[in-house]
Protein backbone atom coordinates (compact mmCIF):
# COMPACT_ATOMS: atom_id res chain seq x y z
CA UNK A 1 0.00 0.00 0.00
CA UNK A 2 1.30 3.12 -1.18
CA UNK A 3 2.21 6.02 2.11
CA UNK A 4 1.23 9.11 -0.95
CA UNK A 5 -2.18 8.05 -0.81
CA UNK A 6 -3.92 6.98 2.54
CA UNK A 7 -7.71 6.09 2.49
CA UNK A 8 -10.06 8.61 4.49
CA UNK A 9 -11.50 6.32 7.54
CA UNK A 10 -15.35 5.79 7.20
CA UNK A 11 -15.90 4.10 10.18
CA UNK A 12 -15.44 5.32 13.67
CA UNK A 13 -15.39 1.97 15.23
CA UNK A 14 -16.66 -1.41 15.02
CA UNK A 15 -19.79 -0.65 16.53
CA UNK A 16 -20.44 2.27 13.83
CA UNK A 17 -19.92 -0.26 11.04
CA UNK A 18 -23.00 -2.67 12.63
CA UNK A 19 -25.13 0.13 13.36
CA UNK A 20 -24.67 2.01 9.99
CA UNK A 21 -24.44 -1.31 7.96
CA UNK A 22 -27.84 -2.51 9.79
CA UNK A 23 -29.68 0.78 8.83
CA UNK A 24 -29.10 -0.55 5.42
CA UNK A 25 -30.64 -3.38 6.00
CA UNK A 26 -27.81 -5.74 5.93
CA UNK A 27 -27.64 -7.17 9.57
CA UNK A 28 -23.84 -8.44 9.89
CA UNK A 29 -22.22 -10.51 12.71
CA UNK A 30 -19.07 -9.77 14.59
CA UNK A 31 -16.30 -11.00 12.62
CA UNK A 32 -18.05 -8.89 9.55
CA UNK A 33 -17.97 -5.92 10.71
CA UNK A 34 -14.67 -6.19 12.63
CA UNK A 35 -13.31 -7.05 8.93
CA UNK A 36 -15.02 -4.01 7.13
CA UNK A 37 -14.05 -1.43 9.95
CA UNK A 38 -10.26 -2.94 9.85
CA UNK A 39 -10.35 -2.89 5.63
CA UNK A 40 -11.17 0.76 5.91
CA UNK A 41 -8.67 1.97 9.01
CA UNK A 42 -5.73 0.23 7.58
CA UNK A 43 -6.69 0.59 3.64
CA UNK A 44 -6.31 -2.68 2.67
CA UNK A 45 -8.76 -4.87 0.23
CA UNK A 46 -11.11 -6.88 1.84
CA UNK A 47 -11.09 -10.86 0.77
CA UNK A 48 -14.99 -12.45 1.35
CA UNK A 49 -15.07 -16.07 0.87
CA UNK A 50 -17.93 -18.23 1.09
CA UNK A 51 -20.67 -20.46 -0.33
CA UNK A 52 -22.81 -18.31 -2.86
CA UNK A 53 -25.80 -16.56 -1.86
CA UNK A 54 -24.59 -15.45 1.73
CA UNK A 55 -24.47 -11.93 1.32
CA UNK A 56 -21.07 -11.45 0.18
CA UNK A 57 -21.95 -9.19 -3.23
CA UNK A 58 -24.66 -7.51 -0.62
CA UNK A 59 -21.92 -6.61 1.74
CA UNK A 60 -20.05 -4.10 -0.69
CA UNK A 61 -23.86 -2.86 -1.71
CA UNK A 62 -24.46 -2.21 1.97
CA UNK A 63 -20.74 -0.45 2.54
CA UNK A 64 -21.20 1.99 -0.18
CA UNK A 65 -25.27 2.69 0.64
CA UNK A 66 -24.24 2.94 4.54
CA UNK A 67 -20.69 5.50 3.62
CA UNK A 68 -22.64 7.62 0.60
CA UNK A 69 -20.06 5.83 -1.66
CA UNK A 70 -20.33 5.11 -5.18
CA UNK A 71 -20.15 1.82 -6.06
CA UNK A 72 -18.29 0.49 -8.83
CA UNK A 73 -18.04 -3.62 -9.75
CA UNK A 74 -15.94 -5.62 -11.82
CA UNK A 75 -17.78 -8.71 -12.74
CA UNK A 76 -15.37 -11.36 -12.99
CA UNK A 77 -15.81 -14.08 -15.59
CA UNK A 78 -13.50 -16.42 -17.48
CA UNK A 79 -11.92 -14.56 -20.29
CA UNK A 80 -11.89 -10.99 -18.35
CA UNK A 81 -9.23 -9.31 -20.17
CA UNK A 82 -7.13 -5.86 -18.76
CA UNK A 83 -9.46 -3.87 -21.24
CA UNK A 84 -12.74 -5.01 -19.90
CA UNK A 85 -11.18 -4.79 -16.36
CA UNK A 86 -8.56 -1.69 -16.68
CA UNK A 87 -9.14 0.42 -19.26
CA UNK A 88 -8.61 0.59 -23.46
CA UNK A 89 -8.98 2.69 -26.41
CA UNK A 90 -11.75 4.12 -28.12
CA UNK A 91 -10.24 3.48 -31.44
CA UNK A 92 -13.47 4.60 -33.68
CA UNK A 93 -12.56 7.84 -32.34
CA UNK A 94 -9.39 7.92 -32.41
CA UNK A 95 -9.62 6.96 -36.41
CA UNK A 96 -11.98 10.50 -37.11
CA UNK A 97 -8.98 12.06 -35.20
CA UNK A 98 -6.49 11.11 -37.53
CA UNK A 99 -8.84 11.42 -40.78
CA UNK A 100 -9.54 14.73 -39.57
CA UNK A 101 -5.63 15.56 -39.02
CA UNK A 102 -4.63 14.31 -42.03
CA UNK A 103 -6.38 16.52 -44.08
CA UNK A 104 -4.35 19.47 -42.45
CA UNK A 105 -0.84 19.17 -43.65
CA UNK A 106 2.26 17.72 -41.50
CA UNK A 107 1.60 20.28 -38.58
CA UNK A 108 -1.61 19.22 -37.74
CA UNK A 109 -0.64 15.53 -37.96
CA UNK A 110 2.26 16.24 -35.95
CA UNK A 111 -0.49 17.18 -33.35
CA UNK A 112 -2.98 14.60 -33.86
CA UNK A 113 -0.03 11.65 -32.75
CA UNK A 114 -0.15 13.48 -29.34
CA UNK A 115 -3.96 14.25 -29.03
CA UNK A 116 -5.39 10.78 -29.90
CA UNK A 117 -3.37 8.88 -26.67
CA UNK A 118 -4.68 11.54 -24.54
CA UNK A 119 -7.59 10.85 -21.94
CA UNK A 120 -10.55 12.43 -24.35
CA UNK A 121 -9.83 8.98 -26.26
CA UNK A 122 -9.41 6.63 -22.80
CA UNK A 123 -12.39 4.27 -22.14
CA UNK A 124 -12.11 3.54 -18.69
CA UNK A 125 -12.86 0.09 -17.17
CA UNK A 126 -14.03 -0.51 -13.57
CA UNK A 127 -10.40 -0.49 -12.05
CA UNK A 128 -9.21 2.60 -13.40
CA UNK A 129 -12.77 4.41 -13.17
CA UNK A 130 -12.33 3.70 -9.02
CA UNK A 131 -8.76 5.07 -9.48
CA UNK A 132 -9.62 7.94 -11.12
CA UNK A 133 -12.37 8.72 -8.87
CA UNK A 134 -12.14 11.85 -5.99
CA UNK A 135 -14.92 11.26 -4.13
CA UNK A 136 -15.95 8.07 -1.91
CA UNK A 137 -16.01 5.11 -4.21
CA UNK A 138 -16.40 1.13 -2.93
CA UNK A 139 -14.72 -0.86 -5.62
CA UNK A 140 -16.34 -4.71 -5.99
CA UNK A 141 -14.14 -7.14 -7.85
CA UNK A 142 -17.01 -9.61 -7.56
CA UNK A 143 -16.20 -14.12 -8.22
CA UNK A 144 -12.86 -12.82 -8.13
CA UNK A 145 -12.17 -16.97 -8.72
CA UNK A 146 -13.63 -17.17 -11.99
CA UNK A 147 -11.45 -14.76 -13.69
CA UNK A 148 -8.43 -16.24 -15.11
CA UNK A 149 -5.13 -16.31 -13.18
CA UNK A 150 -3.65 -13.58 -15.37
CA UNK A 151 -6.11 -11.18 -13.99
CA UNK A 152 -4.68 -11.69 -10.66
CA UNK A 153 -1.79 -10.18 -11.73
CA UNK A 154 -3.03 -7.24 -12.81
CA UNK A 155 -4.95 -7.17 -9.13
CA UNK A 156 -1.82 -7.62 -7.80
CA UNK A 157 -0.57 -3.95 -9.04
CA UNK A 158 -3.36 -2.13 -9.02
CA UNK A 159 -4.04 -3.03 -5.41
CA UNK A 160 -0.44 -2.63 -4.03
CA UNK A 161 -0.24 1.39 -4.90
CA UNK A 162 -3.89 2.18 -5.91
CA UNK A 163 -1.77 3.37 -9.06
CA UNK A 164 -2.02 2.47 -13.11
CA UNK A 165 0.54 3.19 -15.70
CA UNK A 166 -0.46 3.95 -19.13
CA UNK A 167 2.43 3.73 -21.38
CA UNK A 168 1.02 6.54 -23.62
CA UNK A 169 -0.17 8.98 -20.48
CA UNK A 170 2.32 7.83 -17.44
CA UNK A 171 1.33 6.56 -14.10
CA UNK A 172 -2.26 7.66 -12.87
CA UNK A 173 -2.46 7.39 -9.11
CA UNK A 174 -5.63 7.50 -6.82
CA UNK A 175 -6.28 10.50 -4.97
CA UNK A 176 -8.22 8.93 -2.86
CA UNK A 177 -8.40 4.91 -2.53
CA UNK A 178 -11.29 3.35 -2.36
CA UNK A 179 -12.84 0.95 -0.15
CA UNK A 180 -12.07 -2.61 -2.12
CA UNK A 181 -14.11 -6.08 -1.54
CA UNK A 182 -13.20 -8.67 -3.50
CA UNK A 183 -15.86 -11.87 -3.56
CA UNK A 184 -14.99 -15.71 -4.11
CA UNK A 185 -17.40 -19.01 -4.12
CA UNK A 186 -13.86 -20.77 -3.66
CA UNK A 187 -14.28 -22.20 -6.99
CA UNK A 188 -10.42 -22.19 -7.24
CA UNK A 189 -7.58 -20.94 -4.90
CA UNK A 190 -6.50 -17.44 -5.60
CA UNK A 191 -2.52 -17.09 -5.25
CA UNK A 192 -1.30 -16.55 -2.27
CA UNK A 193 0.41 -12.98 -3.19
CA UNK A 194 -3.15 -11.95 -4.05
CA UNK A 195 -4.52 -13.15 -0.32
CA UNK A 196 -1.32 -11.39 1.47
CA UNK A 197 -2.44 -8.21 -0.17
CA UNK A 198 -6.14 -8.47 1.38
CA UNK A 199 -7.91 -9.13 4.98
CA UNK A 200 -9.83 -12.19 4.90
CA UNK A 201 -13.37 -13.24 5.94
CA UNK A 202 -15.33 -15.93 5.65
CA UNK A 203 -19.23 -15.77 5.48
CA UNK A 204 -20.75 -18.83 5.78
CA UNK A 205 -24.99 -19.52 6.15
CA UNK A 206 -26.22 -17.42 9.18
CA UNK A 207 -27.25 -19.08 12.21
CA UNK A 208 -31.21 -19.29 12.78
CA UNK A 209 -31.21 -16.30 14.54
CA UNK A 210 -29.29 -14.89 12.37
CA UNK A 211 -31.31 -15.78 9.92
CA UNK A 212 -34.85 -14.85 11.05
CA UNK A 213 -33.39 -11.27 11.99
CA UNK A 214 -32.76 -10.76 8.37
CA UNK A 215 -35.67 -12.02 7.19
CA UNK A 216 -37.72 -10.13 9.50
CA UNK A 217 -35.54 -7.03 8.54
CA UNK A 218 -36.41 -7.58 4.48
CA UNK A 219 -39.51 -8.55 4.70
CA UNK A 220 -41.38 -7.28 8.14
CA UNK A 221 -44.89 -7.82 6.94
CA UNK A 222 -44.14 -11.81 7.96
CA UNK A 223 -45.38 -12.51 11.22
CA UNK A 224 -42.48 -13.72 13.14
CA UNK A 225 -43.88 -17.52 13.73
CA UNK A 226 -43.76 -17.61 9.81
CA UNK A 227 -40.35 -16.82 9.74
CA UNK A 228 -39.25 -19.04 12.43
CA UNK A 229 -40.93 -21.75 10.54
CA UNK A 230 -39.29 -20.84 7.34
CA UNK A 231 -35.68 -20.33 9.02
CA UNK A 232 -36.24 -24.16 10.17
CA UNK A 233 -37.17 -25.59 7.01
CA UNK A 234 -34.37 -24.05 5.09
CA UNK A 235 -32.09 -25.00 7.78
CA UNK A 236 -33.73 -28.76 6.93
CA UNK A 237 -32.98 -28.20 3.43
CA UNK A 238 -29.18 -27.29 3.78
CA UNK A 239 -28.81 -29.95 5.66
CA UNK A 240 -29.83 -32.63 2.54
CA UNK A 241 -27.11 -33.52 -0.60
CA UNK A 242 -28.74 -31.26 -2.76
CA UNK A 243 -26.78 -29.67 -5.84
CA UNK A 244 -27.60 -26.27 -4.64
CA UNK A 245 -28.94 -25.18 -1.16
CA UNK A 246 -31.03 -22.26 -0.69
CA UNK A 247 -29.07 -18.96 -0.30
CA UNK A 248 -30.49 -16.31 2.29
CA UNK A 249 -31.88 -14.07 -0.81
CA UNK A 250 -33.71 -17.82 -1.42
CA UNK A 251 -34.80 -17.60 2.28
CA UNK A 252 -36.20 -14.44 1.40
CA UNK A 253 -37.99 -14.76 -1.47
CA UNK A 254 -39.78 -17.46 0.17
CA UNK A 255 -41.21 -15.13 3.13
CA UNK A 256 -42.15 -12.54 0.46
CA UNK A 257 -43.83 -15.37 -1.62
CA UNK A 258 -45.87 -16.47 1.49
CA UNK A 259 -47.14 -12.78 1.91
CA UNK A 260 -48.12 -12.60 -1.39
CA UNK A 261 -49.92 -16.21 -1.46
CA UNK A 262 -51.73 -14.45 2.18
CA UNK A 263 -50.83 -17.83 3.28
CA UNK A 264 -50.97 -17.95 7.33
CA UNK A 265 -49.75 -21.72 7.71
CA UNK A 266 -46.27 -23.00 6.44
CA UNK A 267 -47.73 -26.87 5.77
CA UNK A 268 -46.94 -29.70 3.20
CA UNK A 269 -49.26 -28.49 0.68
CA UNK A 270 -47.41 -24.80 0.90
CA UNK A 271 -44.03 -26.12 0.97
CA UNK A 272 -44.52 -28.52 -1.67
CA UNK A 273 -46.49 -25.55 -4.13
CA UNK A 274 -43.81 -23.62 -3.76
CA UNK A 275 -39.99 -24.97 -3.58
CA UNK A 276 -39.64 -23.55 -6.96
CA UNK A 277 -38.70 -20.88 -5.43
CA UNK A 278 -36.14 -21.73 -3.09
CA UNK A 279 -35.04 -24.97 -5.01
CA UNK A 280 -34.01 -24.59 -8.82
CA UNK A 281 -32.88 -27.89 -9.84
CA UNK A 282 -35.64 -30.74 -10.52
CA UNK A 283 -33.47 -33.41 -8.66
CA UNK A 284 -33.30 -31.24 -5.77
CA UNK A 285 -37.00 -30.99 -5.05
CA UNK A 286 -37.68 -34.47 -6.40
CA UNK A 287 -35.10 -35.38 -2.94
CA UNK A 288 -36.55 -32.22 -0.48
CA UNK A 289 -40.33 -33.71 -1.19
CA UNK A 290 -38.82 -37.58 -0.85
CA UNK A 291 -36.98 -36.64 2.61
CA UNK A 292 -39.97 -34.16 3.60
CA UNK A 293 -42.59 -36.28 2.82
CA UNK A 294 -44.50 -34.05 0.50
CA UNK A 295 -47.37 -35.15 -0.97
């Protein structure tokens, strides 16, 4: 981390982060928002690891809503290349540029070389847009594990200095970090120079508690015995081999599906009418109604 360019604290103290991060909706435990207040004291990128659907995307959402930051995402996906992540030409434009300078004699041309690698002609990508930015940003590099192991690299620099070279326009250094979250479903292990760069967290399913809290918190039209019995099922259903258990935004679809059904009673004939939407593979509700006993 570079000492030219320290991050401007958000957070007073741990408690600040639970309070503010709760307003937002987003109810997180102690180990969360010990890791978000230390990412923003020291400045350093926050790793989140865990199973998907735990709230891990929703955590950077809830940082920037909770600070008044903008946030900006890089989607990671196999084949993410430095100009879809960094930043790269606008060569159409560049091209009128030249036609245009070309039809002015050897001055003009002369000028056009320097104007068309200047930044009116720089698209910038989600890493150098957070770079470039002066006012509070959150930067998400979200399933930072699907992204090819080149990319890492790139991570690597960007995050060490908050800083990007440009051959054609020199080095372009952030004014003011931002906040940076990085996601992973573990799908692959990210190099270990990447994870000594970062704090790490885990998020794993919520507790029942836990659980019912933010449910009741999304969707507090539910009566609370409703959510308790939902909490329990899904807890049931994570429990089974399925090939994908319900996330919490699964848990809470369900209570807003039950609200909109008017149903007042979570029995088989409910659960079995609607596992569509917490369940989204065939062979997984074939096995929830077999070990349920759904008729």
């Amino acid at each position: 981390m570079s000492t030219s360019a320290q991050p401007v604290p958000m957070f007073t103290d741990i408690d600040d982060v639970a309070t503010r991060l709760a307003e937002t909706g987003y109810l997180p435990d102690t180990a969360t928002a010990t890791a978000v207040f230390l990412a923003d004291r020291l400045g350093k990128p926050l790793l989140v690891e865990g199973p998907a659907g735990v709230g891990k995307t929703e955590l950077a959402r809830a940082v920037a809503a909770c600070t008044g930051s903008e946030l900006v995402r890089l989607q990671c996906y196999e084949g993410v290349d430095e100009a879809r992540a960094l930043y790269e030409w606008n060569h159409a434009k560049q091209i009128l540029r030249i036609q245009a300078g070309n039809a002015g004699g050897q001055g003009d041309w002369d000028q056009t070389k320097m104007d068309v690698f200047s930044e009116e002609f720089l698209l910038t990508r989600p890493l150098l847009t957070a770079i470039k930015r002066t006012d509070p940003t959150v930067l998400l590099i979200d399933e930072t594990d699907k992204a090819d192991i080149e990319i890492e690299g790139l991570l690597l620099e960007v995050l060490s200095d908050f800083a990007v070279t440009v051959p054609e326009l020199g080095t372009i250094k952030a004014e003011r970090p931002p906040f940076v979250l990085l996601t992973s479903n573990a799908t692959r292990e990210l190099s270990e120079a990447l994870k000594r760069r970062c704090l790490f967290l885990h998020i794993d399913f919520p507790d029942p508690d836990l659980e019912r809290r933010i449910l009741l918190s999304r969707v507090p039209e539910l009566p609370e015995r409703l959510a308790e019995e939902l909490v329990r099922i899904i807890g049931v259903l994570r429990g089974m081999q399925l090939k994908k258990v319900p996330s919490v935004a699964e848990t809470i679809d369900w209570g807003r599906t039950v609200l909109a059904l008017g149903m007042d009673t979570i029995d088989d004939a409910m659960i079995a009418a609607t596992l569509g939407v917490i369940l989204k593979h065939q062979s997984d509700q074939q096995r929830a109604s077999g070990e349920l006993r759904l008729n």
